[in-house]
PDB file of N, CA and C in Angstrom:
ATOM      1  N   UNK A   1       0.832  -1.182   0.000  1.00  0.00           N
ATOM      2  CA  UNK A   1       0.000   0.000   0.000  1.00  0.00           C
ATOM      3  C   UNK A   1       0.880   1.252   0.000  1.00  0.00           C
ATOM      4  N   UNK A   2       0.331   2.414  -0.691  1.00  0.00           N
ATOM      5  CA  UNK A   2       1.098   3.175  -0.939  1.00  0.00           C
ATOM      6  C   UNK A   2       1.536   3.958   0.837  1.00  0.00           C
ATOM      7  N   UNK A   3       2.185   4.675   0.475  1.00  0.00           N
ATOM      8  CA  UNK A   3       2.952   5.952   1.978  1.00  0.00           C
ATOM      9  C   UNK A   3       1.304   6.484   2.793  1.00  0.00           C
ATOM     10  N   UNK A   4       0.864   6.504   3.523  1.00  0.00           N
ATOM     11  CA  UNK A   4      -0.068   7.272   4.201  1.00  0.00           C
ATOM     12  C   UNK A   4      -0.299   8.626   3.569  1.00  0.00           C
ATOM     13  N   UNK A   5      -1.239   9.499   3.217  1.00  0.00           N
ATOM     14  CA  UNK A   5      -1.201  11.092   3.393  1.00  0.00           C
ATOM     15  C   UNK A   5      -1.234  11.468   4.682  1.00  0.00           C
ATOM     16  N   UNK A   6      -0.693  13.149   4.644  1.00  0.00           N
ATOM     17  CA  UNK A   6      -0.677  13.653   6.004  1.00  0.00           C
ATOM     18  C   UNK A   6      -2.083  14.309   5.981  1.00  0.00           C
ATOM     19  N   UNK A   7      -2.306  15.069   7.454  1.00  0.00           N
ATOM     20  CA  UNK A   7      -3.768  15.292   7.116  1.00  0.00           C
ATOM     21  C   UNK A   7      -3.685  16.525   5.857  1.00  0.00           C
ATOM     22  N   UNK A   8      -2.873  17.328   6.501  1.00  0.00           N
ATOM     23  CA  UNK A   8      -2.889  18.813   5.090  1.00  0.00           C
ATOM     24  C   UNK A   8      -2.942  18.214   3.901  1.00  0.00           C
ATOM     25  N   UNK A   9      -2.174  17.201   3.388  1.00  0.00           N
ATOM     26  CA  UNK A   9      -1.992  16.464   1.918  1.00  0.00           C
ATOM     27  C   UNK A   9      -3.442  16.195   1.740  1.00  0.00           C
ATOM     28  N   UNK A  10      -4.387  15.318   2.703  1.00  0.00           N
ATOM     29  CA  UNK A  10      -5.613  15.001   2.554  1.00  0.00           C
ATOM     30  C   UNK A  10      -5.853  15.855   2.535  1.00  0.00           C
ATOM     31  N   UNK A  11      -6.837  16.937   3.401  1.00  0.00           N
ATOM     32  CA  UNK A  11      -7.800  17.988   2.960  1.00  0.00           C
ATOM     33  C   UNK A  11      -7.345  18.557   1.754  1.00  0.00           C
ATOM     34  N   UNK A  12      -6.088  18.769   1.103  1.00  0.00           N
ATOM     35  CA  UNK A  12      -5.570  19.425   0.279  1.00  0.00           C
ATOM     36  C   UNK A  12      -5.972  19.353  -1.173  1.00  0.00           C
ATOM     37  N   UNK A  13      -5.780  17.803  -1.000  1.00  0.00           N
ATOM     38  CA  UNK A  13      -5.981  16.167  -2.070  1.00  0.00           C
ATOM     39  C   UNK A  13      -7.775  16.539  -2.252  1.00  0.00           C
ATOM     40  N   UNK A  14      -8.707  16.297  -0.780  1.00  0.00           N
ATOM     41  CA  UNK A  14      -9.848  16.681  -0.824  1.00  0.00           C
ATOM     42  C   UNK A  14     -10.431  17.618  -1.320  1.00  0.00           C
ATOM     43  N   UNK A  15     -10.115  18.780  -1.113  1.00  0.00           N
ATOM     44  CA  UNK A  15     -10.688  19.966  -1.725  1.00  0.00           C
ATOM     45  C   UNK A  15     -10.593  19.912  -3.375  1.00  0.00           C
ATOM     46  N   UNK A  16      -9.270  19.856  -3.791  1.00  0.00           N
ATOM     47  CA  UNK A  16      -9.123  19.941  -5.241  1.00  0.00           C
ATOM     48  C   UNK A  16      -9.852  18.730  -5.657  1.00  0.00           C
ATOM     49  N   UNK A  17      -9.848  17.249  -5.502  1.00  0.00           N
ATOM     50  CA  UNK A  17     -10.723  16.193  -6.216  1.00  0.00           C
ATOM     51  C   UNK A  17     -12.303  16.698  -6.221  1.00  0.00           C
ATOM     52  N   UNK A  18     -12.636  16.630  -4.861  1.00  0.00           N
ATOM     53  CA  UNK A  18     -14.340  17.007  -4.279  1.00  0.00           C
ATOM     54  C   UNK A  18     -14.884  17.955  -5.232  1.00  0.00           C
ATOM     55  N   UNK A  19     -14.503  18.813  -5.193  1.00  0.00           N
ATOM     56  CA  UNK A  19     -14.887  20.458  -5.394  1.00  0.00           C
ATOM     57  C   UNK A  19     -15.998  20.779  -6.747  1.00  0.00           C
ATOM     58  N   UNK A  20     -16.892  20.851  -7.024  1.00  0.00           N
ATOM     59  CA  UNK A  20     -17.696  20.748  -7.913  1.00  0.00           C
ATOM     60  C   UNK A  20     -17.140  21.691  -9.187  1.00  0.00           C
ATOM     61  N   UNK A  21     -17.720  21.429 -10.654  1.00  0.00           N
ATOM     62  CA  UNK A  21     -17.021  22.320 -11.432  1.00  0.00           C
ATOM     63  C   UNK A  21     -17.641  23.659 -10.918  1.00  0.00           C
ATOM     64  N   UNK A  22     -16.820  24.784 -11.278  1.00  0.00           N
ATOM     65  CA  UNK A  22     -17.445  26.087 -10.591  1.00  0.00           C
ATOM     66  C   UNK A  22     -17.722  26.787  -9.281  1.00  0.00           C
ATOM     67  N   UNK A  23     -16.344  25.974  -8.905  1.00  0.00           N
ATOM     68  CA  UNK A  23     -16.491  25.779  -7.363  1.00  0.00           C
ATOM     69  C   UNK A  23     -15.691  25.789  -6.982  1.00  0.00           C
ATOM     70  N   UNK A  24     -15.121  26.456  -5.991  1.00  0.00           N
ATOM     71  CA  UNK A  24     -13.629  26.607  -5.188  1.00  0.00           C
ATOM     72  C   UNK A  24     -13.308  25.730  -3.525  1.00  0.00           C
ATOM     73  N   UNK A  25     -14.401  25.524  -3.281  1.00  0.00           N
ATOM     74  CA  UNK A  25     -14.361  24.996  -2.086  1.00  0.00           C
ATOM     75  C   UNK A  25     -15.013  23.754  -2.220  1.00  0.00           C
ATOM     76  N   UNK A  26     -15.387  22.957  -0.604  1.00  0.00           N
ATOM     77  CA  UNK A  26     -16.276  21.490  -0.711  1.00  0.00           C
ATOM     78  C   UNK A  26     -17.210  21.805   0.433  1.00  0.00           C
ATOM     79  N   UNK A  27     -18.050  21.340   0.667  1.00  0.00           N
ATOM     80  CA  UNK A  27     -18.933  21.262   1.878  1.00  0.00           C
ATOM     81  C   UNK A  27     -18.214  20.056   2.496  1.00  0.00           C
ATOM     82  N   UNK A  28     -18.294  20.234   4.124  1.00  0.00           N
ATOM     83  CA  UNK A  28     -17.614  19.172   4.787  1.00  0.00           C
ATOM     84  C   UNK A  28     -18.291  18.680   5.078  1.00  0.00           C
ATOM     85  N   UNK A  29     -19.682  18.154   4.667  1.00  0.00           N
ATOM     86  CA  UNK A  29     -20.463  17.501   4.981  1.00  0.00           C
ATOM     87  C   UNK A  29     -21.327  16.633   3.723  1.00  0.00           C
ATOM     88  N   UNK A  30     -21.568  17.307   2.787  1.00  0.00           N
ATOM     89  CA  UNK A  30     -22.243  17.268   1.667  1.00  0.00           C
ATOM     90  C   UNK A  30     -21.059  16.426   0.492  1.00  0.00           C
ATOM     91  N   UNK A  31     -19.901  17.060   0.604  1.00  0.00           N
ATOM     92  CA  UNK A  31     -18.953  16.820  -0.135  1.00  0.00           C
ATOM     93  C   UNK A  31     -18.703  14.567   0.756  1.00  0.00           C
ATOM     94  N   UNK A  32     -18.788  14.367   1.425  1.00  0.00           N
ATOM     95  CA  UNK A  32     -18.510  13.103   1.779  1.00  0.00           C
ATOM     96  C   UNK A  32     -16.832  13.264   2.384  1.00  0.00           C
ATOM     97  N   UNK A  33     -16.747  14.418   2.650  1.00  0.00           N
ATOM     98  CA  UNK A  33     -15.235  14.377   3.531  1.00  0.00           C
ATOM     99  C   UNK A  33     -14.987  14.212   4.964  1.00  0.00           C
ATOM    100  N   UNK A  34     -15.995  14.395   5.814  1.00  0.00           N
ATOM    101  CA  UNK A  34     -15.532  14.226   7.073  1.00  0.00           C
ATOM    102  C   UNK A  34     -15.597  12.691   7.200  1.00  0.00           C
ATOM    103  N   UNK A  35     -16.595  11.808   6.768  1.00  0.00           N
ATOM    104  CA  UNK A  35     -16.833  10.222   6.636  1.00  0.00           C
ATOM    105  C   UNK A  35     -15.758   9.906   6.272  1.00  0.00           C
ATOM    106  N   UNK A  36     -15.115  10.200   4.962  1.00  0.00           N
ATOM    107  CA  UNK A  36     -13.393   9.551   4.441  1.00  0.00           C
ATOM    108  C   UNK A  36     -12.743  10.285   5.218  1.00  0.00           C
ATOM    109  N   UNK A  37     -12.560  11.349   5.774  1.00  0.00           N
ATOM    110  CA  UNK A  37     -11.873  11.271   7.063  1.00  0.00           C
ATOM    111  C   UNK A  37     -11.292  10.644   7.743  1.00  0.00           C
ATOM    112  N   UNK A  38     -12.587  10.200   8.672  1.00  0.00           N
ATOM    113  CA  UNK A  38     -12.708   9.566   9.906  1.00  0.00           C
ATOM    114  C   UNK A  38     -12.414   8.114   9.406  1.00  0.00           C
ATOM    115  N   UNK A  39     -13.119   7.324   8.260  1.00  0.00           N
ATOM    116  CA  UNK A  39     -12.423   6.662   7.512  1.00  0.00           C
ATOM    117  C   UNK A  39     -11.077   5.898   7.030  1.00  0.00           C
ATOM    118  N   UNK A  40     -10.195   6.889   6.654  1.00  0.00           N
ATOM    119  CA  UNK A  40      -8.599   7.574   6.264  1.00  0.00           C
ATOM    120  C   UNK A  40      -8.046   7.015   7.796  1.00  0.00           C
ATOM    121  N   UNK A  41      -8.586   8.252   8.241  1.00  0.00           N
ATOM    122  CA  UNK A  41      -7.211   8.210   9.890  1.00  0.00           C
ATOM    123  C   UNK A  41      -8.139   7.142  10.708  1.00  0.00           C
ATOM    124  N   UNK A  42      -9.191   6.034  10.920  1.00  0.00           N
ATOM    125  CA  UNK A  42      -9.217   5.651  11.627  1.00  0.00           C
ATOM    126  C   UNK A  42      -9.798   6.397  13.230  1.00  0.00           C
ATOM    127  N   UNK A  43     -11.195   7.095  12.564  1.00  0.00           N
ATOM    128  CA  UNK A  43     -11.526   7.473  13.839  1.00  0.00           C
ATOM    129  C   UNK A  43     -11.515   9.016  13.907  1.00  0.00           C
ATOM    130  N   UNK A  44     -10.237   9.609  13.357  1.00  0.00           N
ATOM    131  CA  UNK A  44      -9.858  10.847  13.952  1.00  0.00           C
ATOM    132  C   UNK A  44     -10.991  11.999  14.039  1.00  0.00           C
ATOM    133  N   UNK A  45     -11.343  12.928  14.609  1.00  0.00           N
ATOM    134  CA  UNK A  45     -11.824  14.260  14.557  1.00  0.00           C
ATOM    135  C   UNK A  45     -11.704  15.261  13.413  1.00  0.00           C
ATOM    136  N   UNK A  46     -12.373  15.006  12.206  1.00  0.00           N
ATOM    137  CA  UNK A  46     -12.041  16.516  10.813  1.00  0.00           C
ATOM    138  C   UNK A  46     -11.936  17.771  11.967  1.00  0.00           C
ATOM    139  N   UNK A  47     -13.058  17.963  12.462  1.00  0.00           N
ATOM    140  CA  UNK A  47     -13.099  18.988  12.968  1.00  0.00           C
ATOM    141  C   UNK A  47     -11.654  19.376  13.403  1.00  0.00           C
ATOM    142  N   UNK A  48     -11.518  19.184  14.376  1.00  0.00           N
ATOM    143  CA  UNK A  48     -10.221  19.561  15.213  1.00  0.00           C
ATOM    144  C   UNK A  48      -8.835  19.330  14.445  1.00  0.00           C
ATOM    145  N   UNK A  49      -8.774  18.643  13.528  1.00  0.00           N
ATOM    146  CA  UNK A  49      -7.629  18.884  12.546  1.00  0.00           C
ATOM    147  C   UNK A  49      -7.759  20.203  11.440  1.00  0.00           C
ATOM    148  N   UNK A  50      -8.822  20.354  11.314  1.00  0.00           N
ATOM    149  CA  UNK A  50      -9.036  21.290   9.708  1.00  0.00           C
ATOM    150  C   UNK A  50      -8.948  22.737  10.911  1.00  0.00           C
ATOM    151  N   UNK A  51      -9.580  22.515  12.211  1.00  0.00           N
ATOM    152  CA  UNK A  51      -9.325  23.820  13.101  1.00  0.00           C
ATOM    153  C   UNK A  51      -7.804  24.335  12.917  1.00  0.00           C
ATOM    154  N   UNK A  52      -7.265  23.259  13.185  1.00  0.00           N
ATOM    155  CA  UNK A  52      -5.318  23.453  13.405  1.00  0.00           C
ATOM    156  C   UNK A  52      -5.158  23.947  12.028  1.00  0.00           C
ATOM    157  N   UNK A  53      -5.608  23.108  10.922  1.00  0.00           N
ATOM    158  CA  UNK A  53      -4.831  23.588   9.262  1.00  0.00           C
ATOM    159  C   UNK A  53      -5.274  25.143   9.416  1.00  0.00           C
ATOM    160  N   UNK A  54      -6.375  25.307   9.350  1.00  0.00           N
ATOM    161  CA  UNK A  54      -7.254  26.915   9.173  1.00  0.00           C
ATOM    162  C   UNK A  54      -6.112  27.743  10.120  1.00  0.00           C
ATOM    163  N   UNK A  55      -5.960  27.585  11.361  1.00  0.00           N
ATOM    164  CA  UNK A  55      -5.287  28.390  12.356  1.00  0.00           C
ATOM    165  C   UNK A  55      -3.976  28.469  11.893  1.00  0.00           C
ATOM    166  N   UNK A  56      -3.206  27.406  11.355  1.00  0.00           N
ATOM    167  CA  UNK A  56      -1.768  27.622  11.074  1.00  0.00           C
ATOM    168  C   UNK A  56      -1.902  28.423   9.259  1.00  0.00           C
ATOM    169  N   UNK A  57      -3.156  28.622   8.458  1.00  0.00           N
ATOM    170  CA  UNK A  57      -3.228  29.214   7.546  1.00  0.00           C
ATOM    171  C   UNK A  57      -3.048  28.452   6.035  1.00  0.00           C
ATOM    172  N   UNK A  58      -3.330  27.187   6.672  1.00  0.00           N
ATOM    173  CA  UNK A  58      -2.973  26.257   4.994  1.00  0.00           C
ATOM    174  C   UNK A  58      -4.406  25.848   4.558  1.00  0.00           C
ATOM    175  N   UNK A  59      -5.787  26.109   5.201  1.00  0.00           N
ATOM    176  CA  UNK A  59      -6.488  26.121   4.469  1.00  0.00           C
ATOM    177  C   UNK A  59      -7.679  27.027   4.955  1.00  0.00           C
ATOM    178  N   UNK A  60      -9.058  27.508   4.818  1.00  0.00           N
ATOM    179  CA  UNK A  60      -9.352  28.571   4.647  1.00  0.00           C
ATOM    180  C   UNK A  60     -10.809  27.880   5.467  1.00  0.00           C
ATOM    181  N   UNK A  61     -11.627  28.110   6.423  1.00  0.00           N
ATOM    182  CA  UNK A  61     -13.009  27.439   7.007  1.00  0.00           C
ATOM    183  C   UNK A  61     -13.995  28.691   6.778  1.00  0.00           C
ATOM    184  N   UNK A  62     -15.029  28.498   6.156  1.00  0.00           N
ATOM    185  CA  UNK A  62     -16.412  29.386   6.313  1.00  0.00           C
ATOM    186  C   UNK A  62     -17.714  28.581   6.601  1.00  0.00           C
ATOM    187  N   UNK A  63     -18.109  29.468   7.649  1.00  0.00           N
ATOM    188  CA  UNK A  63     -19.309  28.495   8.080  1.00  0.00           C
ATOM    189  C   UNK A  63     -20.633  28.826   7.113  1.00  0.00           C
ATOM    190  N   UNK A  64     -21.424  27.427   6.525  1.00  0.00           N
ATOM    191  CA  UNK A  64     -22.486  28.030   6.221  1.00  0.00           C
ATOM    192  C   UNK A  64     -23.538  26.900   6.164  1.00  0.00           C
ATOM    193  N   UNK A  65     -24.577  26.995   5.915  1.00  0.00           N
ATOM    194  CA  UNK A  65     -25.678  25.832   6.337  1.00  0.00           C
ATOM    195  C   UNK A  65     -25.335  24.170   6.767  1.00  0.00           C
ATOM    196  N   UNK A  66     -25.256  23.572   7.573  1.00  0.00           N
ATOM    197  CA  UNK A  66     -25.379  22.625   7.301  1.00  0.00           C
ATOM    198  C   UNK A  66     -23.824  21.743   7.753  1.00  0.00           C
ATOM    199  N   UNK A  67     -22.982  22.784   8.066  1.00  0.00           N
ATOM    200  CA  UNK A  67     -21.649  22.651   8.245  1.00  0.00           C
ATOM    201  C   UNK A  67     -20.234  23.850   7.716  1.00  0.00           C
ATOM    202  N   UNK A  68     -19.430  23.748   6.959  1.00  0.00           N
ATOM    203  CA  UNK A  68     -18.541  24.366   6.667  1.00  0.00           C
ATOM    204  C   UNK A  68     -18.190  24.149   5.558  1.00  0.00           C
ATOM    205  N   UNK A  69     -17.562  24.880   4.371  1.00  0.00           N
ATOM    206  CA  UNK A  69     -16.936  25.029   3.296  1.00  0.00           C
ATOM    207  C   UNK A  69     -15.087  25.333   3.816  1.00  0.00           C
ATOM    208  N   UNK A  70     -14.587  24.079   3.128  1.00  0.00           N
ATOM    209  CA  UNK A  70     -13.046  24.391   3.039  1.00  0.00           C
ATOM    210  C   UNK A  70     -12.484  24.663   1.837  1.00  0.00           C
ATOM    211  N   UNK A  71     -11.388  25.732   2.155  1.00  0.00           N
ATOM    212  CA  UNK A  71     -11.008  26.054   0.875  1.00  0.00           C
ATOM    213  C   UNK A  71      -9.940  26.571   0.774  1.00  0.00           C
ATOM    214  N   UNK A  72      -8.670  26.332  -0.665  1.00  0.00           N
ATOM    215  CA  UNK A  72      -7.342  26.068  -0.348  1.00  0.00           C
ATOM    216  C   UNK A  72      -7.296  27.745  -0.421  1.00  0.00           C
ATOM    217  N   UNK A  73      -6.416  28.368   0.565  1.00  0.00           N
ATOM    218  CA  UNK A  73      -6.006  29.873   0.594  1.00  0.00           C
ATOM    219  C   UNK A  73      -6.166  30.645  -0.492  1.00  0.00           C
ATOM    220  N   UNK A  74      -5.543  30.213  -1.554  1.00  0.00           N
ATOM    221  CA  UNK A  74      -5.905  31.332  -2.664  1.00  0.00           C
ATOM    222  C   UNK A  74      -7.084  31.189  -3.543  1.00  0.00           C
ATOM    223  N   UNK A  75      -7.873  30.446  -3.557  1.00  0.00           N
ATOM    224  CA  UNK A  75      -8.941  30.172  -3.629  1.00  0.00           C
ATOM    225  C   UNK A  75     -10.189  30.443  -2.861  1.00  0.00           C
ATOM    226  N   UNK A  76      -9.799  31.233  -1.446  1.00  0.00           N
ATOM    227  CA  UNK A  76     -11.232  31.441  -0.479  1.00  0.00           C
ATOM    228  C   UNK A  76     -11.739  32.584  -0.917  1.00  0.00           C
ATOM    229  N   UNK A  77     -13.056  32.891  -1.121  1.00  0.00           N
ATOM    230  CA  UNK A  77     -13.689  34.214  -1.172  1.00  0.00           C
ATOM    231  C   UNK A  77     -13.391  35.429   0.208  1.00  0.00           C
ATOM    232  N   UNK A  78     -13.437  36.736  -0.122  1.00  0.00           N
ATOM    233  CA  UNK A  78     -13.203  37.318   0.728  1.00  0.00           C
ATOM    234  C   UNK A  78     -14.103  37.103   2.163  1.00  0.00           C
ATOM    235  N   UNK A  79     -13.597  37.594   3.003  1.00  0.00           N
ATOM    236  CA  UNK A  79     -14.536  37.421   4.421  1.00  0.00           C
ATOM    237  C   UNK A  79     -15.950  38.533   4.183  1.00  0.00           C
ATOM    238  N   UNK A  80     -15.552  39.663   3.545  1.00  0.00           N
ATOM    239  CA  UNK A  80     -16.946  40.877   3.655  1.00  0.00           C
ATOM    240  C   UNK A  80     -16.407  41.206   2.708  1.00  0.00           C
ATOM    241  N   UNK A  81     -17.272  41.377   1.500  1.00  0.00           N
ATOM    242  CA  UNK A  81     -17.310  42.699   0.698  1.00  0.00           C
ATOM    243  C   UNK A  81     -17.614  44.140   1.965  1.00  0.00           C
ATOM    244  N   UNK A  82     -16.509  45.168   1.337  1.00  0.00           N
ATOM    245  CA  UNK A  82     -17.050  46.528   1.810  1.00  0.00           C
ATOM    246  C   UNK A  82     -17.839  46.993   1.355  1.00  0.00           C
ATOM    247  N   UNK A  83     -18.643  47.465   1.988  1.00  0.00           N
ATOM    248  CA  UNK A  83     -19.622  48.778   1.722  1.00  0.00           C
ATOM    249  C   UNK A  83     -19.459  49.529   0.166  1.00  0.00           C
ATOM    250  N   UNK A  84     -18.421  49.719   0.239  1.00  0.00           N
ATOM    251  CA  UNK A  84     -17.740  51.011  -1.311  1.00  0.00           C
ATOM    252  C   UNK A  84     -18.284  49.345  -2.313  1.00  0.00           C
ATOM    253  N   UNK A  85     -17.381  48.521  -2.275  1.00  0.00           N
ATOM    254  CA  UNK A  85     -17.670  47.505  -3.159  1.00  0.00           C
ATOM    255  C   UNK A  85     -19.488  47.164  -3.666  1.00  0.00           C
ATOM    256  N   UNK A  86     -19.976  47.014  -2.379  1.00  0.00           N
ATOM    257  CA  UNK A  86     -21.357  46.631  -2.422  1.00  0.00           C
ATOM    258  C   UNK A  86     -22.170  47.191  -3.432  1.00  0.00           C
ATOM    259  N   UNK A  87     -22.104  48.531  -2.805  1.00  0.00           N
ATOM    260  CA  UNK A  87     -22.847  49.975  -3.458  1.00  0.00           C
ATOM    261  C   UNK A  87     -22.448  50.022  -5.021  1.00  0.00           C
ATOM    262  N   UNK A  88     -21.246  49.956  -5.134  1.00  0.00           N
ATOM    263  CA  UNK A  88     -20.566  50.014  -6.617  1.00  0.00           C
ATOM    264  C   UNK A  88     -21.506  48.964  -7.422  1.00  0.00           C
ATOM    265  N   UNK A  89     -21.565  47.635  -6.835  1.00  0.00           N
ATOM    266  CA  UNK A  89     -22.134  46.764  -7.634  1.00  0.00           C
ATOM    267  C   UNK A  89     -23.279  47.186  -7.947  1.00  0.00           C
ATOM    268  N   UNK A  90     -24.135  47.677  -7.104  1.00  0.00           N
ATOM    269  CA  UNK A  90     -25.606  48.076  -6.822  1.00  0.00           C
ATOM    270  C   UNK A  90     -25.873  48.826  -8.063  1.00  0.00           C
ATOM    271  N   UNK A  91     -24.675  50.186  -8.436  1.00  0.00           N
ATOM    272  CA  UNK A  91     -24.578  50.548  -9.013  1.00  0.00           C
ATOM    273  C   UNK A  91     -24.621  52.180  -8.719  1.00  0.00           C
ATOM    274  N   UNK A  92     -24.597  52.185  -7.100  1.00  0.00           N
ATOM    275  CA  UNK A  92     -25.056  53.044  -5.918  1.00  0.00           C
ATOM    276  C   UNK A  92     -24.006  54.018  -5.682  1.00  0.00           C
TER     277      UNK A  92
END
């Protein structure tokens, strides 16, 4: 059997395979990643690993229905459009 992945290699591996066309991120729930997870490592916690990746900055967490969207750094949408941005779009 091949070398193990580490977890970063996995979520890493995850995001880019998962990721729907038109789509930068995965749902960690929807996408079938926390199951191959827990799966993978035998048990382990996604949560509390993807906490550590997000915190040390190798991958990107937004919360939204249902669970979380991960997504590789240069690929995450901004946290807030500003105001100036908003309005601009509006056309405001």
């Amino acid at each position: 059997m091949a070398e193990r992945l580490s977890h970063e290699e996995f979520v890493r591996k995850a995001i880019v395979s998962l990721r729907k066309e038109g789509y930068k991120g995965i749902h960690s729930v929807y996408s079938g990643f926390n199951e191959a997870f827990k799966k993978y490592f035998d048990g382990e916690n996604p949560v509390e690993v993807t906490n550590r990746l997000a915190e040390g900055g190798k991958i990107v967490i937004r919360p939204v229905k249902g669970g979380v969207m991960f997504y590789l750094p240069e690929d995450a949408p901004s946290a807030k459009s500003s105001a100036d941005e908003t309005l601009k779009k509006m056309g405001l």
